[in-house]
C-alpha atoms as a PDB file:
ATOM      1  CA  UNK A   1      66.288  74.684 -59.118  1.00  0.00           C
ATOM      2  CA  UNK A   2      67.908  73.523 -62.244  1.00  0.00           C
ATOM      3  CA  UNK A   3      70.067  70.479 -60.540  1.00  0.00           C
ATOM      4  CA  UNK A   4      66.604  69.498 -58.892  1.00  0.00           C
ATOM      5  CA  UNK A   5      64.679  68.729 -62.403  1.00  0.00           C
ATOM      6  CA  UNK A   6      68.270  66.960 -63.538  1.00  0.00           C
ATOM      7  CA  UNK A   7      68.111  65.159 -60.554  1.00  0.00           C
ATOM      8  CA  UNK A   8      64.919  64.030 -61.366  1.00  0.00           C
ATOM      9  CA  UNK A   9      65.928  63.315 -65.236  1.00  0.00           C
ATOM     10  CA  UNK A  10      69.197  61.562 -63.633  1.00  0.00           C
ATOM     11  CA  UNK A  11      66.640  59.054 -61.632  1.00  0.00           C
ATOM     12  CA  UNK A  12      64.548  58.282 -64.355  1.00  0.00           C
ATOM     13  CA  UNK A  13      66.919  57.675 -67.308  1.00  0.00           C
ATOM     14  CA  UNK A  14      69.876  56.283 -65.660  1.00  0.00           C
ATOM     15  CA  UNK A  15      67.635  54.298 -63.546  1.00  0.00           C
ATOM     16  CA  UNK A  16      64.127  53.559 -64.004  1.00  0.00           C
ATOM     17  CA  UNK A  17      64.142  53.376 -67.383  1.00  0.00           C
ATOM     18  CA  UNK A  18      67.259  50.633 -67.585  1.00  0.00           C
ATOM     19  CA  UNK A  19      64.631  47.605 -67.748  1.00  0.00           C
ATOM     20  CA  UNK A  20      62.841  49.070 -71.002  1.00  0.00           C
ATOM     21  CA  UNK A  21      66.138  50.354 -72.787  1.00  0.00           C
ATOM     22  CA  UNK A  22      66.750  46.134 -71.856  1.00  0.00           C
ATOM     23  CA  UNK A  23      63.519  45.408 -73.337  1.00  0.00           C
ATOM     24  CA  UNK A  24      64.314  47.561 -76.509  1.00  0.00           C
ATOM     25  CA  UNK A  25      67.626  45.992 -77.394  1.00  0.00           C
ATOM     26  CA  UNK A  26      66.115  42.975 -77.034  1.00  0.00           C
ATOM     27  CA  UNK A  27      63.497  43.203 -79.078  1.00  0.00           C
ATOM     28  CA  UNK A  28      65.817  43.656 -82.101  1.00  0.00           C
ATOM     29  CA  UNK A  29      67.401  39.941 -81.461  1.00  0.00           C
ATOM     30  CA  UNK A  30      64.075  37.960 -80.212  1.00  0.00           C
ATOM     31  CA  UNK A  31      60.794  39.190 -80.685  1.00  0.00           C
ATOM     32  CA  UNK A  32      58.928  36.595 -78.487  1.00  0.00           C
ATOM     33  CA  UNK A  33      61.719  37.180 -75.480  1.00  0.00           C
ATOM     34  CA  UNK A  34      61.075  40.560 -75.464  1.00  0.00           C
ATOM     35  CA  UNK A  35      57.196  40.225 -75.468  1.00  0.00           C
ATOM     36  CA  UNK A  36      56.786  37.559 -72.405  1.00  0.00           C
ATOM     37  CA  UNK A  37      55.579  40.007 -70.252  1.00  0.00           C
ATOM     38  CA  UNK A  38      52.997  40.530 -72.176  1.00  0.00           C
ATOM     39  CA  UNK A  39      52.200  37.233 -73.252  1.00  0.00           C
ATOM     40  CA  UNK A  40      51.782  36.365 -69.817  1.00  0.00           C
ATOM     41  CA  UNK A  41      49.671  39.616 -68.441  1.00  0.00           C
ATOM     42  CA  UNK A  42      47.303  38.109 -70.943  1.00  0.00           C
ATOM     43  CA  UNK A  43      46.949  34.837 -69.835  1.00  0.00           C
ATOM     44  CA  UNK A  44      46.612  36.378 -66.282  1.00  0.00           C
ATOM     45  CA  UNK A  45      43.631  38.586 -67.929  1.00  0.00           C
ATOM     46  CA  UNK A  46      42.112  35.697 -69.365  1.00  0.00           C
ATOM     47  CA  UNK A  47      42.478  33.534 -66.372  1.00  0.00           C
ATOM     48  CA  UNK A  48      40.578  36.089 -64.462  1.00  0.00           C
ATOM     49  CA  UNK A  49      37.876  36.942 -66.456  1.00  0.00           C
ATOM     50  CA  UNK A  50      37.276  32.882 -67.018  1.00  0.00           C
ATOM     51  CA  UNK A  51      36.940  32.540 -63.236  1.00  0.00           C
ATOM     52  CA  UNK A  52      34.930  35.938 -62.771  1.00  0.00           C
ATOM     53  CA  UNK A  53      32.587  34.178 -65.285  1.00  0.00           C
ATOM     54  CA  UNK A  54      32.073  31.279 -63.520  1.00  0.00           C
ATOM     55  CA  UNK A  55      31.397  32.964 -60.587  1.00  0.00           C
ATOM     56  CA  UNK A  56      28.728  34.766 -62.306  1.00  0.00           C
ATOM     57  CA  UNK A  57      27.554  31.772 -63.672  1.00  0.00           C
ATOM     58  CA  UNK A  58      27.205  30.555 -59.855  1.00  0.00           C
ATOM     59  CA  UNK A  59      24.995  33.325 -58.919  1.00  0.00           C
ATOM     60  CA  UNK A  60      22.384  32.787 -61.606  1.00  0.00           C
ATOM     61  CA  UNK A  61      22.719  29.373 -60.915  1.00  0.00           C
ATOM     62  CA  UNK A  62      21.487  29.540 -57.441  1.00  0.00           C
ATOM     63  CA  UNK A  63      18.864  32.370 -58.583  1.00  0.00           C
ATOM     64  CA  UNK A  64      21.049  35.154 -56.145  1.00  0.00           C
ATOM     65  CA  UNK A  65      21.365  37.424 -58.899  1.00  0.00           C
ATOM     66  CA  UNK A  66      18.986  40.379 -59.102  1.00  0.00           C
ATOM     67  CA  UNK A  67      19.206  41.477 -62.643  1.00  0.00           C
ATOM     68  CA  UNK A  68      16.111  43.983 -62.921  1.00  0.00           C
ATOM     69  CA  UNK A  69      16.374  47.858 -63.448  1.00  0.00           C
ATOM     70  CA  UNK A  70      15.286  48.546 -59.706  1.00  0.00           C
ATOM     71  CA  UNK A  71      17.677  45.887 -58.316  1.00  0.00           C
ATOM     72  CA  UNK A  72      19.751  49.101 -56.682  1.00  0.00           C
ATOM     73  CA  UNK A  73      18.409  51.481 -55.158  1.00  0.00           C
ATOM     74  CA  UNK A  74      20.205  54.665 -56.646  1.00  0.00           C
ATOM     75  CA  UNK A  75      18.246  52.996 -59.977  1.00  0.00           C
ATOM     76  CA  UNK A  76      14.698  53.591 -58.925  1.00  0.00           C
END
């Protein structure tokens, strides 16, 4: 049972964990390299919260969107 759980500690450190000890030495020389991922799962978030705006925008537009208390029925 013991050589199971190392196995498992085996997979994750010597494996899965490679990118982020990457990551971490990184970090030490260039800040900004090591932080692009993030940098650009925040644009991503931004993009799609712009567009989910608009689309909102759309609906109340066009007069499709019910916004009163009783506009679902689990609500009433």
């Amino acid at each position: 049972m013991k050589s199971f759980f190392e196995a498992i500690q085996s997979l994750f450190v010597d494996i899965l964990f490679l990118p982020f000890d990457a990551l971490r030495e990184l970090e030490l020389t260039n800040w900004w390299a090591a932080n692009t991922i993030n940098w650009i799962l925040i644009i991503v978030c931004c993009v799609a919260m712009l567009y989910w705006l608009k689309q909102l925008n759309i609906f109340k537009n066009n007069n499709e969107d019910d916004d009163n208390t009783t506009a679902h029925s689990f609500l009433k």
